[in-house]
N, C-alpha and C. Protein backbone atom coordinates (compact mmCIF):
# COMPACT_ATOMS: atom_id res chain seq x y z
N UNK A 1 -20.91 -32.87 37.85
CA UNK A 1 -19.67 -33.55 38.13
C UNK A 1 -19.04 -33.05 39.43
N UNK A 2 -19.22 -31.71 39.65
CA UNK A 2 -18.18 -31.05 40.88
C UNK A 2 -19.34 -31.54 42.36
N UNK A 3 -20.46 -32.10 42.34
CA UNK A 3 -21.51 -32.48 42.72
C UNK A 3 -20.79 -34.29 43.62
N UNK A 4 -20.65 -34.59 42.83
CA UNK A 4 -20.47 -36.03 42.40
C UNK A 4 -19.10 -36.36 43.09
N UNK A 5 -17.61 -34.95 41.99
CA UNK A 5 -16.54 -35.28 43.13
C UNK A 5 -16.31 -35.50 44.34
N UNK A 6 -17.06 -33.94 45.02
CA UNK A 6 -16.70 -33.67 45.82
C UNK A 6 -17.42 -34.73 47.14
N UNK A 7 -18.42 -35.66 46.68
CA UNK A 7 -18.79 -36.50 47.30
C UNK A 7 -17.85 -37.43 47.63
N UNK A 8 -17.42 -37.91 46.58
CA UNK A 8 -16.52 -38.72 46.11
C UNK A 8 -14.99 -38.30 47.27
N UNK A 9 -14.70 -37.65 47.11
CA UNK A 9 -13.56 -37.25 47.73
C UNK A 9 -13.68 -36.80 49.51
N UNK A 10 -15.04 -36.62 49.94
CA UNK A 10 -15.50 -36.91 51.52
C UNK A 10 -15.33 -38.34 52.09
N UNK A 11 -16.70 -38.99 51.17
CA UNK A 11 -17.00 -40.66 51.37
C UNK A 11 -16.37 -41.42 50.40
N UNK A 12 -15.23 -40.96 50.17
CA UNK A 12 -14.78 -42.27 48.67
C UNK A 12 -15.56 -43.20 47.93
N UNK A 13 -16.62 -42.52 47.89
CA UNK A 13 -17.48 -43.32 46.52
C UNK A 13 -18.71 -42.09 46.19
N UNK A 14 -19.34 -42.56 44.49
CA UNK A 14 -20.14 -41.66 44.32
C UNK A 14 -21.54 -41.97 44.88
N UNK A 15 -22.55 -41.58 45.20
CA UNK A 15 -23.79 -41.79 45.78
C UNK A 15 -24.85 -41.28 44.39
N UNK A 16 -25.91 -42.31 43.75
CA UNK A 16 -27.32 -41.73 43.03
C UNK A 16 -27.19 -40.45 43.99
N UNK A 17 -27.62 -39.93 44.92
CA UNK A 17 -28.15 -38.57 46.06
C UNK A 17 -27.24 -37.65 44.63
N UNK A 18 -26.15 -38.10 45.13
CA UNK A 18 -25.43 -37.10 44.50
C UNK A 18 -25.14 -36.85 43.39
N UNK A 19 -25.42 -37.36 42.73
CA UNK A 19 -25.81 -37.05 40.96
C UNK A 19 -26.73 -36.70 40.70
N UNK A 20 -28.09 -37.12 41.56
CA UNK A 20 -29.25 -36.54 40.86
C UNK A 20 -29.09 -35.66 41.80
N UNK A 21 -28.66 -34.84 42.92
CA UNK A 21 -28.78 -33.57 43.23
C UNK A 21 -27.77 -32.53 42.80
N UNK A 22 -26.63 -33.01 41.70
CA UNK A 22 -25.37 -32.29 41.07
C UNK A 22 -26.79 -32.16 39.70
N UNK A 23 -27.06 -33.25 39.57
CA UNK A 23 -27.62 -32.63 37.69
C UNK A 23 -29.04 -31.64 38.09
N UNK A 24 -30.21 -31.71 39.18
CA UNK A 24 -31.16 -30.84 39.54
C UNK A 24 -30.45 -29.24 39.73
N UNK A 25 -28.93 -29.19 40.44
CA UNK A 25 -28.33 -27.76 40.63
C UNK A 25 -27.68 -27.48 38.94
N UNK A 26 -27.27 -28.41 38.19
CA UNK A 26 -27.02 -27.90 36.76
C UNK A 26 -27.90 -27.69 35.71
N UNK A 27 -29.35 -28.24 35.86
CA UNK A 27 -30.39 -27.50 35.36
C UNK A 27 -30.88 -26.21 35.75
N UNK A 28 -30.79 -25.93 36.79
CA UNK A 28 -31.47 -24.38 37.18
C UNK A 28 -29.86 -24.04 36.60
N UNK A 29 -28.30 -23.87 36.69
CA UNK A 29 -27.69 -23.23 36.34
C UNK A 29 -27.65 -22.92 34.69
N UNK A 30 -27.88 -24.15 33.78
CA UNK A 30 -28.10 -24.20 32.01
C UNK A 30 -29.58 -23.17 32.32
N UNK A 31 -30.62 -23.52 33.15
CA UNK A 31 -31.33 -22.43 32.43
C UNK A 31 -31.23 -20.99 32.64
N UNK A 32 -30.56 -20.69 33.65
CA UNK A 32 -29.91 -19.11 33.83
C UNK A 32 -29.09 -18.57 32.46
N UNK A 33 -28.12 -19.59 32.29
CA UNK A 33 -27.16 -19.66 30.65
C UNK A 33 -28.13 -19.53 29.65
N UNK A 34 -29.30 -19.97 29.67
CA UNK A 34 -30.69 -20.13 28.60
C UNK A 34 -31.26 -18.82 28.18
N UNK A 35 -31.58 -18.30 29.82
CA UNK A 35 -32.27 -17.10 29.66
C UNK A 35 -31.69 -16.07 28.80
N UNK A 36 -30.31 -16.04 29.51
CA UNK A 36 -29.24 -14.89 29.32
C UNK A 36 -29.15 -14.99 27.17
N UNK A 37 -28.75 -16.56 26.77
CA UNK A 37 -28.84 -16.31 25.62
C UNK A 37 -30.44 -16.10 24.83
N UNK A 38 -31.32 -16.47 25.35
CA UNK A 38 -32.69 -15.89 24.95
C UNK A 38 -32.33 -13.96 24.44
N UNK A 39 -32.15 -13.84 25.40
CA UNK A 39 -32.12 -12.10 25.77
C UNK A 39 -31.18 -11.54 24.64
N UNK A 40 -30.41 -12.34 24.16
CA UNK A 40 -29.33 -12.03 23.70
C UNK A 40 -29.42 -12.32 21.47
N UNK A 41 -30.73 -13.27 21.42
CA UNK A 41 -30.68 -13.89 20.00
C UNK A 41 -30.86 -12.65 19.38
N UNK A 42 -31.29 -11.66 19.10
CA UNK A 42 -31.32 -10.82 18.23
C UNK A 42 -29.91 -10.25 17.84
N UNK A 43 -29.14 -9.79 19.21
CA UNK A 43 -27.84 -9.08 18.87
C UNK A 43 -27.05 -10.30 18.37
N UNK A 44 -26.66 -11.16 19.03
CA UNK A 44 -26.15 -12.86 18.33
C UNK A 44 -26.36 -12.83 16.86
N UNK A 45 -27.57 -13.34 16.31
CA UNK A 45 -27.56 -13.30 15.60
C UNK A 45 -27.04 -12.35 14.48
N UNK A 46 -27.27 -10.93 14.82
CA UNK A 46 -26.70 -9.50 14.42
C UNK A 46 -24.80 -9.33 14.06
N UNK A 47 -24.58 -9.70 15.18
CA UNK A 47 -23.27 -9.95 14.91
C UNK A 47 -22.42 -11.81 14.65
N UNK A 48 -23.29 -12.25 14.18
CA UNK A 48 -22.81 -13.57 13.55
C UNK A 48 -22.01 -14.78 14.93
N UNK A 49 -23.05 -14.29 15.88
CA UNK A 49 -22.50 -15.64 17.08
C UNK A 49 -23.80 -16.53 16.97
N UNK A 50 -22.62 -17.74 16.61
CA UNK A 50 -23.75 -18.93 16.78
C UNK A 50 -23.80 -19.82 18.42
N UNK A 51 -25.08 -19.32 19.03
CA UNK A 51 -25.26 -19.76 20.08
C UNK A 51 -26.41 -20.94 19.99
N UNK A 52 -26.51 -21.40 20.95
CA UNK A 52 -27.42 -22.44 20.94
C UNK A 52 -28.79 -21.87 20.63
N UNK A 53 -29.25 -20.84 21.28
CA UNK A 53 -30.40 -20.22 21.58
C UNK A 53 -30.28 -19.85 20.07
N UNK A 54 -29.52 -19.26 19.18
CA UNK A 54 -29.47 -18.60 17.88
C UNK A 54 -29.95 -20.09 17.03
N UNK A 55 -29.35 -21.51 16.97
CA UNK A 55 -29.81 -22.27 16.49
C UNK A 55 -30.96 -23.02 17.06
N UNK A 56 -31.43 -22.97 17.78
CA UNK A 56 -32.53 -23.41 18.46
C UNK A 56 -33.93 -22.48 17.59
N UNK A 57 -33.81 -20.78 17.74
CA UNK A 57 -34.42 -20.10 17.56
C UNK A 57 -35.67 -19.55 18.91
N UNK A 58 -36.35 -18.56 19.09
CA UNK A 58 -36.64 -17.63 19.64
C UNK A 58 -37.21 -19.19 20.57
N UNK A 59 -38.54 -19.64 20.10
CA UNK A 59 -39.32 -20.05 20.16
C UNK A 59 -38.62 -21.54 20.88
N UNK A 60 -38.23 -22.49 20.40
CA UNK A 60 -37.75 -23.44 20.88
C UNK A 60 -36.78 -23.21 22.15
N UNK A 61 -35.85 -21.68 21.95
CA UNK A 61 -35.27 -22.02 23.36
C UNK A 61 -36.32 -21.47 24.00
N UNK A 62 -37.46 -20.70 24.21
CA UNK A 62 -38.42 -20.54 25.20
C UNK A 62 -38.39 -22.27 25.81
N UNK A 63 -39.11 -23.13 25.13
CA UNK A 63 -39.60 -24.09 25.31
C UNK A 63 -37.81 -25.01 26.45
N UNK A 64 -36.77 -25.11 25.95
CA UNK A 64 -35.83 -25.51 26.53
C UNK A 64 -35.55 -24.63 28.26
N UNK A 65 -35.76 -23.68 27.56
CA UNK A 65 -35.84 -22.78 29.25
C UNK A 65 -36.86 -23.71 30.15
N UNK A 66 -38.17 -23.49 29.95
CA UNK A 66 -39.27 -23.86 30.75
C UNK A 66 -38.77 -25.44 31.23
N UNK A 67 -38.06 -26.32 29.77
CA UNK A 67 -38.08 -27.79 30.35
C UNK A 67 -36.69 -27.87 31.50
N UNK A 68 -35.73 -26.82 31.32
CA UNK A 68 -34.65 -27.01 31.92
C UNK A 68 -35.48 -26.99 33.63
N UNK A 69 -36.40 -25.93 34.32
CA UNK A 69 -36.52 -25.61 35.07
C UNK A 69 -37.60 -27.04 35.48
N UNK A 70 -38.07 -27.26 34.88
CA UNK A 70 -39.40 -28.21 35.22
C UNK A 70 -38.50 -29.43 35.48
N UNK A 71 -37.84 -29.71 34.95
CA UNK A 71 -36.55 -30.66 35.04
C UNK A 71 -35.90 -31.07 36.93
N UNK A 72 -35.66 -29.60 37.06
CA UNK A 72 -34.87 -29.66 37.96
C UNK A 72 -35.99 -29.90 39.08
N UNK A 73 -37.45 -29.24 38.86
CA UNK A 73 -38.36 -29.63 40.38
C UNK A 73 -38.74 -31.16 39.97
N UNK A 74 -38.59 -31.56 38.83
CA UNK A 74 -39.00 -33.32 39.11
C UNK A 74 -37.88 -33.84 39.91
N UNK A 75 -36.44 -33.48 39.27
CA UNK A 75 -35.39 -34.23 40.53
C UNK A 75 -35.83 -33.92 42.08
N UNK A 76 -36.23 -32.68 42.54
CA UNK A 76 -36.41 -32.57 43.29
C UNK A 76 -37.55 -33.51 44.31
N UNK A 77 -38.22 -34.05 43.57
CA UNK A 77 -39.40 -34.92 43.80
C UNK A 77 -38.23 -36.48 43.82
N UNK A 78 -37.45 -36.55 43.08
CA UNK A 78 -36.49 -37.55 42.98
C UNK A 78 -36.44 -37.84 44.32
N UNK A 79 -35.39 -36.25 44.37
CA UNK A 79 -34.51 -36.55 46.09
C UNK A 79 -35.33 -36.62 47.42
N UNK A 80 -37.11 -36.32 47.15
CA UNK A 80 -37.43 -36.70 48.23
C UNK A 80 -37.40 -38.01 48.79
N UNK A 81 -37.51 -38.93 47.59
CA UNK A 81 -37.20 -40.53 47.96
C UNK A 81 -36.15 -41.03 48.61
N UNK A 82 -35.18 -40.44 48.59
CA UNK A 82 -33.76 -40.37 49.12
C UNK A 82 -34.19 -39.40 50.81
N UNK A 83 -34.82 -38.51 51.00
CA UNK A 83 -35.70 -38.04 52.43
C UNK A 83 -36.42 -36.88 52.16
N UNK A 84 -37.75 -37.21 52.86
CA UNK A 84 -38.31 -36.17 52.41
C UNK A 84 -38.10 -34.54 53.04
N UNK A 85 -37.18 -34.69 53.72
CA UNK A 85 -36.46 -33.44 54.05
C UNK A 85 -36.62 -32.43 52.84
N UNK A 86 -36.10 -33.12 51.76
CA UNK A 86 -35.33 -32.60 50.49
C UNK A 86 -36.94 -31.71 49.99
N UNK A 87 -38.13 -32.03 50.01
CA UNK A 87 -39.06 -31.58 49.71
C UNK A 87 -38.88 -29.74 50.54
N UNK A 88 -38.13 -29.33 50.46
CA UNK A 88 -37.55 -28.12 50.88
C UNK A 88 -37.21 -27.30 49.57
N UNK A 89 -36.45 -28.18 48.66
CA UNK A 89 -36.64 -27.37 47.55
C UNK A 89 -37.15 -27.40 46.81
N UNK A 90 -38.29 -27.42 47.09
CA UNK A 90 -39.98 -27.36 46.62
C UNK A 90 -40.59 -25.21 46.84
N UNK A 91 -39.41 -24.34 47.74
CA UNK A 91 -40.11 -23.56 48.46
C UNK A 91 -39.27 -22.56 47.27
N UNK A 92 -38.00 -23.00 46.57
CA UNK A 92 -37.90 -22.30 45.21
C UNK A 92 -38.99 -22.59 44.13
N UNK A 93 -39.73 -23.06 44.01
CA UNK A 93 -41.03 -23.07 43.36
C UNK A 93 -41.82 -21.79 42.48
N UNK A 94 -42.01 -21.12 43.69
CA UNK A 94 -42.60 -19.69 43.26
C UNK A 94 -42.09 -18.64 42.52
N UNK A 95 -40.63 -18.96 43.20
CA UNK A 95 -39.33 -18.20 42.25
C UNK A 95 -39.13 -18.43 40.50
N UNK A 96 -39.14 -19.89 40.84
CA UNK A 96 -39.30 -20.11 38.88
C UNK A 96 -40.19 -20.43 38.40
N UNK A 97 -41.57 -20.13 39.07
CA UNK A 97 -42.74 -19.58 38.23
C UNK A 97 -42.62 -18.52 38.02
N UNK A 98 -42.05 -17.65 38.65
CA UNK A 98 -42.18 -16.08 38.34
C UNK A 98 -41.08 -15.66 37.34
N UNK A 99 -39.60 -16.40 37.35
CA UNK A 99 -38.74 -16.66 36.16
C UNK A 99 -39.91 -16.75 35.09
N UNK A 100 -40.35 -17.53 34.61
CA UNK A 100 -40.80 -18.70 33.56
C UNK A 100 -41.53 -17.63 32.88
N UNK A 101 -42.48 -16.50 33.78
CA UNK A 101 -43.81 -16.00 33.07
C UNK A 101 -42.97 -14.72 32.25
N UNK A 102 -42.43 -14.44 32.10
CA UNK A 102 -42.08 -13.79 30.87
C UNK A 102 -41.44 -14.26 29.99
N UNK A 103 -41.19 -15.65 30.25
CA UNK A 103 -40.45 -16.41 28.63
C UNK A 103 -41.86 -16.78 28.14
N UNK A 104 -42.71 -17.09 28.97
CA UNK A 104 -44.12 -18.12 28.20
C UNK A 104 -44.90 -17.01 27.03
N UNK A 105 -44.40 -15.84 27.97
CA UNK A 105 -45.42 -14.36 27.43
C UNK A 105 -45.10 -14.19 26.19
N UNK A 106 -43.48 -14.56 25.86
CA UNK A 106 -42.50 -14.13 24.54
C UNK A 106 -42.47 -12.72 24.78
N UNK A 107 -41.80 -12.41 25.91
CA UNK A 107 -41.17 -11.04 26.09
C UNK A 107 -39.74 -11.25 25.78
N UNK A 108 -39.40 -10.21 25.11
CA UNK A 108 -37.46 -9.96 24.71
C UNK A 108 -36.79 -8.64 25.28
N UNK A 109 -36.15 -8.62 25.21
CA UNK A 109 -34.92 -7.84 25.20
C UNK A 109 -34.48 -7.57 26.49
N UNK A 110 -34.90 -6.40 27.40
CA UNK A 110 -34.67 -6.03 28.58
C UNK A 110 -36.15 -6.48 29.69
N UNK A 111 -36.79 -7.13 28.96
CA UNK A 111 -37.94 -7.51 29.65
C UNK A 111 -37.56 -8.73 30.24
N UNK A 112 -36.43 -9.32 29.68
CA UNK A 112 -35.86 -10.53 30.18
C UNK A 112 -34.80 -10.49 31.20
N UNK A 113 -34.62 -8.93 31.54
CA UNK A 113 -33.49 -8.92 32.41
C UNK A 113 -34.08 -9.45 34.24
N UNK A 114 -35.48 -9.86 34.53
CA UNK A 114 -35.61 -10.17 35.32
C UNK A 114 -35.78 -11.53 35.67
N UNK A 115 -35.85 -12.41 34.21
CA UNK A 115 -35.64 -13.45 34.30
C UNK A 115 -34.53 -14.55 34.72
N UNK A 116 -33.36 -13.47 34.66
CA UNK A 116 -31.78 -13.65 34.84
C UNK A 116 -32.02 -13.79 36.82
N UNK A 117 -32.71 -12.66 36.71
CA UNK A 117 -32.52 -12.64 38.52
C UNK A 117 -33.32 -13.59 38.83
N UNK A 118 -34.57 -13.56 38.61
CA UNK A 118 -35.53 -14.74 39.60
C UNK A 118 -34.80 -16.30 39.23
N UNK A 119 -34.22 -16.51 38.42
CA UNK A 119 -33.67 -18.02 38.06
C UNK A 119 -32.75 -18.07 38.93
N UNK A 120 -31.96 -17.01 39.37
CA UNK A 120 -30.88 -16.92 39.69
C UNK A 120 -31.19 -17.09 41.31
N UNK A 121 -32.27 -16.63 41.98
CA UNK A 121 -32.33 -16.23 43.47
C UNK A 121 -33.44 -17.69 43.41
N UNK A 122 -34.19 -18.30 42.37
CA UNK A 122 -34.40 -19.85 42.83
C UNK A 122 -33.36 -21.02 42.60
N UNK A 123 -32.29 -20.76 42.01
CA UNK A 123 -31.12 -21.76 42.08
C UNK A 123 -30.20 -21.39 43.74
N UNK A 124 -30.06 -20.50 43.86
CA UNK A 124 -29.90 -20.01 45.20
C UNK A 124 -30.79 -20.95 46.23
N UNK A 125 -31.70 -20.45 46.51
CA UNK A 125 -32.66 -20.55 47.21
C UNK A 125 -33.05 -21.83 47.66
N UNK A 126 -33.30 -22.91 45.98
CA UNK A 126 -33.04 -24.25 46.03
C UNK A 126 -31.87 -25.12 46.19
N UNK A 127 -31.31 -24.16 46.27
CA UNK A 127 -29.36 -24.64 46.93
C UNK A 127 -29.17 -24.89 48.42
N UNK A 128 -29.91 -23.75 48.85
CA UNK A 128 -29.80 -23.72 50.08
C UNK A 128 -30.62 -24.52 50.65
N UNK A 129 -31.74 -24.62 50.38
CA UNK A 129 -32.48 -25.36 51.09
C UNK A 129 -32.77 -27.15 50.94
N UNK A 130 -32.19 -27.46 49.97
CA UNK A 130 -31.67 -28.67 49.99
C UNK A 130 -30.21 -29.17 50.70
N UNK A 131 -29.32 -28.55 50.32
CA UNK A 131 -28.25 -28.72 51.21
C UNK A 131 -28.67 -28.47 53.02
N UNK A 132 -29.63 -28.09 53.43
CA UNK A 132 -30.15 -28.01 54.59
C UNK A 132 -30.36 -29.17 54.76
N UNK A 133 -31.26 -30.01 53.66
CA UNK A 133 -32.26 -31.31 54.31
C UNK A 133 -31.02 -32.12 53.91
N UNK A 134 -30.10 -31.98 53.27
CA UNK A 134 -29.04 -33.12 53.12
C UNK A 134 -28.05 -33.25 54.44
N UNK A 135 -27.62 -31.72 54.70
CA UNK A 135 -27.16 -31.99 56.08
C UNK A 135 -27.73 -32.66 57.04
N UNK A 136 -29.22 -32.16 57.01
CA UNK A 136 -30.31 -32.79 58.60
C UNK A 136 -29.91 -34.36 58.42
N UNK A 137 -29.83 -34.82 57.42
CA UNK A 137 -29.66 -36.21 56.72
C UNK A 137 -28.76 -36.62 57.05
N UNK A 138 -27.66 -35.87 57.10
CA UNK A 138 -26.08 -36.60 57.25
C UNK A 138 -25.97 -36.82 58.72
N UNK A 139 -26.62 -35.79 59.42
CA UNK A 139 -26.15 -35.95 60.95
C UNK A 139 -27.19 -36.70 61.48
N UNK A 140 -28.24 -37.06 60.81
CA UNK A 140 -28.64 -38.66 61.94
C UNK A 140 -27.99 -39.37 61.65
């Protein structure tokens, strides 16, 4: 939505670009939120917080993690249709493969604390480098 406004409030109208590149940056951000409660279902559960990841269970939010991220590189394939500039954030790629391989492994606890970072430095990463090819975009 803050994707979408703030379009909205430049060019007074909303643009597809900009929704499907607001919902590709709110998938890598839900799966950072994903990881973090992954890491977290044992104590959750322990002390009686019902989180998504707690009703989901171990196993299924693995599986929601992986689709959140896979999610966001198909938009990305989206926004190349819109220019293929955008095929830039294609180069966070490697980043959330390297996220991903310790949820696939079913590693827990503090083994997941690096999953927090690599999600985190490819939502970055794919931030930046799309907002690059969107600028190159705006100024022809």
């Amino acid at each position: 939505m803050a994707t979408a406004g703030s379009t909205y409030v430049q060019i007074e109208r909303i643009t597809g670009l900009s929704i499907v590149a607001g919902a590709a940056t709110g998938f890598l951000s839900c799966a950072l939120l994903v990881a973090n409660n992954l890491r977290d279902i044992p104590t959750d559960t322990q002390s009686g917080k019902i989180t998504l990841a707690v009703r989901l269970g171990d196993a299924r939010t693995r599986v929601l993690y992986q689709v959140l991220l896979a999610t966001a590189g198909v938009l990305t394939l989206v926004l190349m249709l819109a220019t293929p500039w955008c095929a830039t954030g294609l180069v966070a790629t490697p980043l959330a493969l390297r996220a991903a391989r310790p949820v696939r492994s079913g590693r827990g606890g503090p083994e997941l604390i690096p999953v927090l970072r690599d999600t985190g430095l490819a939502m970055i990463v794919w931030a930046i480098a799309v907002a690059a090819a969107l600028t190159a975009l705006s100024v022809r």
